[in-house]
C-alpha atoms as a PDB file:
ATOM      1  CA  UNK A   1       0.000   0.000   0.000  1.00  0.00           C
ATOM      2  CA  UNK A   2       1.537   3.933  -0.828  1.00  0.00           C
ATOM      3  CA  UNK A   3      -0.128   6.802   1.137  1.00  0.00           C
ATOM      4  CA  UNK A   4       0.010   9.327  -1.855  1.00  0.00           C
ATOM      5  CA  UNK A   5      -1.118  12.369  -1.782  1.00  0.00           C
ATOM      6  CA  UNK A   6      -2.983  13.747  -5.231  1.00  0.00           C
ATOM      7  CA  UNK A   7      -2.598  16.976  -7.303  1.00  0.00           C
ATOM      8  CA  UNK A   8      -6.298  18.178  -6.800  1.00  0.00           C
ATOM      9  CA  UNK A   9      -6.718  21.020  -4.362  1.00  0.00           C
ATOM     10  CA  UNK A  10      -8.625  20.397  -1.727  1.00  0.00           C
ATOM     11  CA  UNK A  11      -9.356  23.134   1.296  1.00  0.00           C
ATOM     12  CA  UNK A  12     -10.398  22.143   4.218  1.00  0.00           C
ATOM     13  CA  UNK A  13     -13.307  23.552   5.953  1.00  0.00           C
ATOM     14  CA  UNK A  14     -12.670  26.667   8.524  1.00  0.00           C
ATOM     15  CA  UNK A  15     -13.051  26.118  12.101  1.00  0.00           C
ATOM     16  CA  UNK A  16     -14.889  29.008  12.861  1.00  0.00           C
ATOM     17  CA  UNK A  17     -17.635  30.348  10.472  1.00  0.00           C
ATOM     18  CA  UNK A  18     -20.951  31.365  10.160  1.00  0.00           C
ATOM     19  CA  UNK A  19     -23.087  28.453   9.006  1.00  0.00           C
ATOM     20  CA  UNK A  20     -23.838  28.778   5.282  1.00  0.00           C
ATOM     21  CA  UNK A  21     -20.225  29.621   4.926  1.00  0.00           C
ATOM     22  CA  UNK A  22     -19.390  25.972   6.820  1.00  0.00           C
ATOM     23  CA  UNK A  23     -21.654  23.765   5.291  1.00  0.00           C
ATOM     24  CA  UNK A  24     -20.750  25.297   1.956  1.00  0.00           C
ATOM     25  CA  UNK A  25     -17.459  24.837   3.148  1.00  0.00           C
ATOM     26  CA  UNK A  26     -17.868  21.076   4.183  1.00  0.00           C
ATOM     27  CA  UNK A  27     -19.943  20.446   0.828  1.00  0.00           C
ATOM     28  CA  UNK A  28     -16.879  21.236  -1.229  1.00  0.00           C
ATOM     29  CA  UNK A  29     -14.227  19.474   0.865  1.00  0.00           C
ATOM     30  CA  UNK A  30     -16.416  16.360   0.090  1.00  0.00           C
ATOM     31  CA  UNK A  31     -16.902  17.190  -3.490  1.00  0.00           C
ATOM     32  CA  UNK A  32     -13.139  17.339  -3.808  1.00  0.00           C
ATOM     33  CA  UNK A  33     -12.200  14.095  -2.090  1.00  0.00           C
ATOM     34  CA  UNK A  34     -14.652  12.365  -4.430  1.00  0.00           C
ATOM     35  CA  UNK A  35     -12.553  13.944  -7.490  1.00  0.00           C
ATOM     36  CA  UNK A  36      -9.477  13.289  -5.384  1.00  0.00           C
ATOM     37  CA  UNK A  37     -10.419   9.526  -5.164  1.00  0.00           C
ATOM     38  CA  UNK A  38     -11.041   9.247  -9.111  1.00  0.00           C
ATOM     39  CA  UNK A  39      -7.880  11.383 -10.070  1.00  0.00           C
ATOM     40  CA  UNK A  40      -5.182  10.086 -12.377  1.00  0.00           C
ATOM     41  CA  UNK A  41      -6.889   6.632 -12.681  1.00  0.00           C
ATOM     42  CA  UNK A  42      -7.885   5.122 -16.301  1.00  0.00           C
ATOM     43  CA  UNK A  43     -11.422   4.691 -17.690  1.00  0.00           C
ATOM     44  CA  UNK A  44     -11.056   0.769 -16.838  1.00  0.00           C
ATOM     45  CA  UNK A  45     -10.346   1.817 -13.495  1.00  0.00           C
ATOM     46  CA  UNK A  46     -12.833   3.805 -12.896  1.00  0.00           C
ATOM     47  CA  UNK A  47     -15.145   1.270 -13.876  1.00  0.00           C
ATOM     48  CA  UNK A  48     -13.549  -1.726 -11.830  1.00  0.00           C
ATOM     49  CA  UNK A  49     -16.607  -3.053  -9.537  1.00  0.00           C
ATOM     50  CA  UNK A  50     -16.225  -3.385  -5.706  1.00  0.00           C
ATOM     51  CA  UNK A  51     -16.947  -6.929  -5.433  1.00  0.00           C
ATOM     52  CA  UNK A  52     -19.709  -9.361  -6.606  1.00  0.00           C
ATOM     53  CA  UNK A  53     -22.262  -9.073  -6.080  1.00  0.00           C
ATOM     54  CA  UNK A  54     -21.896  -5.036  -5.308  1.00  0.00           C
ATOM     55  CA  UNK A  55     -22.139  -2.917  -8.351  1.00  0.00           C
ATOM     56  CA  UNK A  56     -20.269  -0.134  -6.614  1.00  0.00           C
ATOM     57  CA  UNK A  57     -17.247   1.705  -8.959  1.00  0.00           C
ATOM     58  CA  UNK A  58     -15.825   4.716  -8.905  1.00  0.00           C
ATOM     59  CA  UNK A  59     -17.498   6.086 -12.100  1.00  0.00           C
ATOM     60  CA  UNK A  60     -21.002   5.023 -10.731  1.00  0.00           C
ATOM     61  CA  UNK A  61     -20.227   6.921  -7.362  1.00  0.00           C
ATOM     62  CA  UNK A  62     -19.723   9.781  -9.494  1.00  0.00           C
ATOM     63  CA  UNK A  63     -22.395   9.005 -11.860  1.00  0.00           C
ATOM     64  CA  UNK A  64     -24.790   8.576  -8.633  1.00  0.00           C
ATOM     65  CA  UNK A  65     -23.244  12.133  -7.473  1.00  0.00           C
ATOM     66  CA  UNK A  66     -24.089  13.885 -10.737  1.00  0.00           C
ATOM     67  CA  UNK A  67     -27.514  12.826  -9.842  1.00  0.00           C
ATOM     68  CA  UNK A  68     -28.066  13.697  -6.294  1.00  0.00           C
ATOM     69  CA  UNK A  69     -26.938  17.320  -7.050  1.00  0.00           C
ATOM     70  CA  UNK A  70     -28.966  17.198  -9.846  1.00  0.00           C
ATOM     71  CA  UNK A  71     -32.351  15.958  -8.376  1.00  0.00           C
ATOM     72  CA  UNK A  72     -31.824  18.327  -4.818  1.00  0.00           C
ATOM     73  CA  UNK A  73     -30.603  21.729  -7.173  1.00  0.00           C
ATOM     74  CA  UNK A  74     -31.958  21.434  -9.596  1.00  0.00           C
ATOM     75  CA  UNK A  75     -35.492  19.730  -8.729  1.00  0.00           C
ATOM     76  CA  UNK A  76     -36.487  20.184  -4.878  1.00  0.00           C
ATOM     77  CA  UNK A  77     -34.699  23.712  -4.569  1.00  0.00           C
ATOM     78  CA  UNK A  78     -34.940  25.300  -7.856  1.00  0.00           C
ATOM     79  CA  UNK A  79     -38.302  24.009  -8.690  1.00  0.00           C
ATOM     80  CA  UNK A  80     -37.169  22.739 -12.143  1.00  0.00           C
ATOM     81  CA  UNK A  81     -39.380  20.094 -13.799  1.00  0.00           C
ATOM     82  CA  UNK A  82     -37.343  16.967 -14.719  1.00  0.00           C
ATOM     83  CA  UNK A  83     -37.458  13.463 -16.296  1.00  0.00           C
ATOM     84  CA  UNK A  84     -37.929  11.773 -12.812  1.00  0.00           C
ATOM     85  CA  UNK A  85     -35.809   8.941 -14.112  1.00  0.00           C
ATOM     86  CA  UNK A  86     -32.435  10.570 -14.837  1.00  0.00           C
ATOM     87  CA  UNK A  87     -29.755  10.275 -16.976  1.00  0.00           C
ATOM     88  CA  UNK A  88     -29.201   6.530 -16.857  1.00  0.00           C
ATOM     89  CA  UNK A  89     -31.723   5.034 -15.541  1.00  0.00           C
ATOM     90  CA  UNK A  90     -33.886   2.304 -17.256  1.00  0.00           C
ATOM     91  CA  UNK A  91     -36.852   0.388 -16.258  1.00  0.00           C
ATOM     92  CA  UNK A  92     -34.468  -3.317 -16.615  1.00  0.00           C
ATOM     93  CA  UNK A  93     -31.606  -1.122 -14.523  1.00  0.00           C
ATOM     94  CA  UNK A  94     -33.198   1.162 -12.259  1.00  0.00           C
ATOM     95  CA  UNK A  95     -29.771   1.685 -10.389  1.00  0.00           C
ATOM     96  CA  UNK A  96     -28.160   2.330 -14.067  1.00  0.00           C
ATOM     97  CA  UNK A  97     -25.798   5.163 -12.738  1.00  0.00           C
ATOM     98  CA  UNK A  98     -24.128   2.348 -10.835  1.00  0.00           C
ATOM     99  CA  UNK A  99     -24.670  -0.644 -13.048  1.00  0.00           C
ATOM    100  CA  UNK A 100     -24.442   0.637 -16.430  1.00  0.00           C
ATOM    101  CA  UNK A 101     -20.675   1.825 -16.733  1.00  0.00           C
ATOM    102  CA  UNK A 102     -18.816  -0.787 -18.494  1.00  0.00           C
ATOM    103  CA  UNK A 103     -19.629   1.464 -21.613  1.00  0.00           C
ATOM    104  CA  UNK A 104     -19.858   4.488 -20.038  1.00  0.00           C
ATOM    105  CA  UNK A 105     -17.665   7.813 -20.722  1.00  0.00           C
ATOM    106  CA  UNK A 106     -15.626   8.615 -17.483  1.00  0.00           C
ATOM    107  CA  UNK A 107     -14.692  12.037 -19.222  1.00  0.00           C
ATOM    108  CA  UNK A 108     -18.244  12.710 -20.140  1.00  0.00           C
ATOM    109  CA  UNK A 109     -19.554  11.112 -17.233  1.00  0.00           C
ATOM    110  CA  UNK A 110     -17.176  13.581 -15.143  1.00  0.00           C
ATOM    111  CA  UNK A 111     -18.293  16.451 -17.161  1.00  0.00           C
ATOM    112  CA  UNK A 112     -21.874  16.203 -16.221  1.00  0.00           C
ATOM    113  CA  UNK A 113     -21.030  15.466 -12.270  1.00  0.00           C
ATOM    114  CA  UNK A 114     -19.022  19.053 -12.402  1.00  0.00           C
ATOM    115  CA  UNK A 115     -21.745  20.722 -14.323  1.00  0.00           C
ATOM    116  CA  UNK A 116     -24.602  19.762 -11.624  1.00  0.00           C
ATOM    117  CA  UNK A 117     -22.228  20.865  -9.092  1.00  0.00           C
ATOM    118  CA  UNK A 118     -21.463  24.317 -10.891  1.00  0.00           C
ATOM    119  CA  UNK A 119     -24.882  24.518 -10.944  1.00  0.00           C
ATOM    120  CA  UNK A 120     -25.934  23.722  -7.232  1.00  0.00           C
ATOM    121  CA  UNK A 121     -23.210  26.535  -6.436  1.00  0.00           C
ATOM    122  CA  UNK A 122     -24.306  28.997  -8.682  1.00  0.00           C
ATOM    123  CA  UNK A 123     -28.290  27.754  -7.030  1.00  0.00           C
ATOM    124  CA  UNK A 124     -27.635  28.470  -3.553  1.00  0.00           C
ATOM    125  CA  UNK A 125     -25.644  31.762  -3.798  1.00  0.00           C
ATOM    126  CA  UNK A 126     -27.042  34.570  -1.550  1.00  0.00           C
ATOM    127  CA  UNK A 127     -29.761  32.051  -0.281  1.00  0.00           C
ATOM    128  CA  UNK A 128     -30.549  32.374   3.224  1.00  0.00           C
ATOM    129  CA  UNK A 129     -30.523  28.261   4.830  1.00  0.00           C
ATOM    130  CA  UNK A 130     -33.969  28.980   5.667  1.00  0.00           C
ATOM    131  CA  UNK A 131     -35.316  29.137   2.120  1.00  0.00           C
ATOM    132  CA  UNK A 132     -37.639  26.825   1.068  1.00  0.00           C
ATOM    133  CA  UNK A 133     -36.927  25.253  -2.327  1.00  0.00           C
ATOM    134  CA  UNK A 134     -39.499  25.718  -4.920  1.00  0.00           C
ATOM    135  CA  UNK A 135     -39.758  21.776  -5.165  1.00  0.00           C
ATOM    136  CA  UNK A 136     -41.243  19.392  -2.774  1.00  0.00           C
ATOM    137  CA  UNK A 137     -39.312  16.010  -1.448  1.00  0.00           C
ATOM    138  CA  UNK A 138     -42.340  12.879  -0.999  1.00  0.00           C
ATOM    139  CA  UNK A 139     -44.858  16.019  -0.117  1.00  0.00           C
ATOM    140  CA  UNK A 140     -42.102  18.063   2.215  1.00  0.00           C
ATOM    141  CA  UNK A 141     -40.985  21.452   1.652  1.00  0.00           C
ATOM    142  CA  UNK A 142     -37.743  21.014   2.330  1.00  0.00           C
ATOM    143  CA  UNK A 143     -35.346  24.020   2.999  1.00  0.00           C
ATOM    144  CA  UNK A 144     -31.826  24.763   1.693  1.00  0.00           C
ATOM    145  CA  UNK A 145     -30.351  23.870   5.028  1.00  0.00           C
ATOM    146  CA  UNK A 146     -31.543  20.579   5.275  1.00  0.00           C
ATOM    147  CA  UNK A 147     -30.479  19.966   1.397  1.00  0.00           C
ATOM    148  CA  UNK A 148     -27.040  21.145   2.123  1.00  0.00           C
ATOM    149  CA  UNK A 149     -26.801  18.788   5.701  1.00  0.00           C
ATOM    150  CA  UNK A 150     -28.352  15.925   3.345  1.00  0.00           C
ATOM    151  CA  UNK A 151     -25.722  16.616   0.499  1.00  0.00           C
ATOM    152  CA  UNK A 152     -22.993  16.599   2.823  1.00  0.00           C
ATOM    153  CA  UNK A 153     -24.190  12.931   4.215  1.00  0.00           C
ATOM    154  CA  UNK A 154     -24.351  11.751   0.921  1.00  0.00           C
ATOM    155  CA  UNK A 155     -21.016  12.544   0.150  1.00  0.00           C
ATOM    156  CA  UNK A 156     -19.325  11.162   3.594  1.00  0.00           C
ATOM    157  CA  UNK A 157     -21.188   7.881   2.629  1.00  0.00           C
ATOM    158  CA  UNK A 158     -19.944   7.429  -0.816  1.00  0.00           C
ATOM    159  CA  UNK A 159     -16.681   8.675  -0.160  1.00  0.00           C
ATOM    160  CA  UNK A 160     -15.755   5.818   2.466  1.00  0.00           C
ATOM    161  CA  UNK A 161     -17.094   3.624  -0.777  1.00  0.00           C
ATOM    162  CA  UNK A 162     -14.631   5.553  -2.598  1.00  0.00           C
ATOM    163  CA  UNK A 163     -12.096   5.158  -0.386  1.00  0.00           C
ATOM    164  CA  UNK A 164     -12.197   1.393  -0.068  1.00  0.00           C
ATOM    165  CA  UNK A 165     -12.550   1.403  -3.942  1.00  0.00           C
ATOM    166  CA  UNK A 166      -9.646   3.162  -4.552  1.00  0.00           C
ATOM    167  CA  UNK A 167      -7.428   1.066  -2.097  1.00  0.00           C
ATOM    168  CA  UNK A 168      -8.710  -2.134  -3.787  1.00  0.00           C
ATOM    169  CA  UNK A 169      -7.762  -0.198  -7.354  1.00  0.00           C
ATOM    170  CA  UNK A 170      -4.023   0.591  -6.826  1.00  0.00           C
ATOM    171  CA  UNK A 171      -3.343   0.224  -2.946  1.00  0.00           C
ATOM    172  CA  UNK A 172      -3.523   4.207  -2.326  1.00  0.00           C
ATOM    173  CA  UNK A 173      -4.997   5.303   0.985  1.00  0.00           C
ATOM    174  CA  UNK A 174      -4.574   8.540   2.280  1.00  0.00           C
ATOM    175  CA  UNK A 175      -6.925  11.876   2.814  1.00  0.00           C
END
């Protein structure tokens, strides 16, 4: 096993701030270790599956990502109407952003998961926590606070996924 430590920047969250500015802050540190836990590996890396029978790969974790921002932005916050299915999912493979990436585009795939998150950052800009998004969640109004705490959850579960994946990939533990 190497303990490397990657290119990507990554800042870590202040320890003293106002709360939109720390879980803003927190958000983006665990945006970053999901890109840090892709970086400089191959397509057929990226793809390489967990274990049987888990579907789990990096690319789907980041496919799965691209979708969660997506579906809390752009959907419960913003209001937006959307194809409730998403970008890859299909009635045989309703998980398709983690089972369908053996043909999958990790560049394109990549492309999408930063374009949902330039999104959700350009979304909640001057937003006070307390607003309610213009999109409901199961009936719930649901406020930007609670999107950013859930977002932030998401991440931290995924990313000790990612972690594990990446150790399994090429040994490399670390931050």
């Amino acid at each position: 096993m190497t303990n490397t430590r990657p290119a990507t920047a990554r800042t870590s969250p202040p320890f003293a701030a106002d709360e939109a500015t720390m879980l803003g802050a927190w958000l983006d540190f665990h945006r970053a270790t999901l890109a840090l836990k892709c970086e400089g590996l191959g397509a057929e890396q990226l793809r390489e599956r967990a274990c049987p029978p888990s579907s789990l790969s990096l690319l789907g974790l980041v496919r799965h990502m691209a979708e969660v921002e997506r579906h809390w932005f752009r959907q419960v916050l913003a209001g937006q109407e959307l194809d409730p299915s998403g970008r890859y999912w299909t009635e045989e493979f309703p998980d398709g952003d983690f089972d369908l990436v053996d043909g999958a585009d990790p560049v394109a795939d990549t492309a999408v998961w930063q374009a949902e998150v330039a999104f959700a950052r350009s979304a909640v800009e001057g937003l006070p926590l307390d607003t309610v998004g213009a999109g409901r969640w199961r009936g719930n109004e649901v406020t930007l606070r609670w999107i950013l705490v859930h977002m932030i959850e998401e991440y931290a579960r995924h990313n000790g996924h990612a972690d594990l994946l990446r150790e399994r990939i090429d040994g490399s533990t670390g931050e």
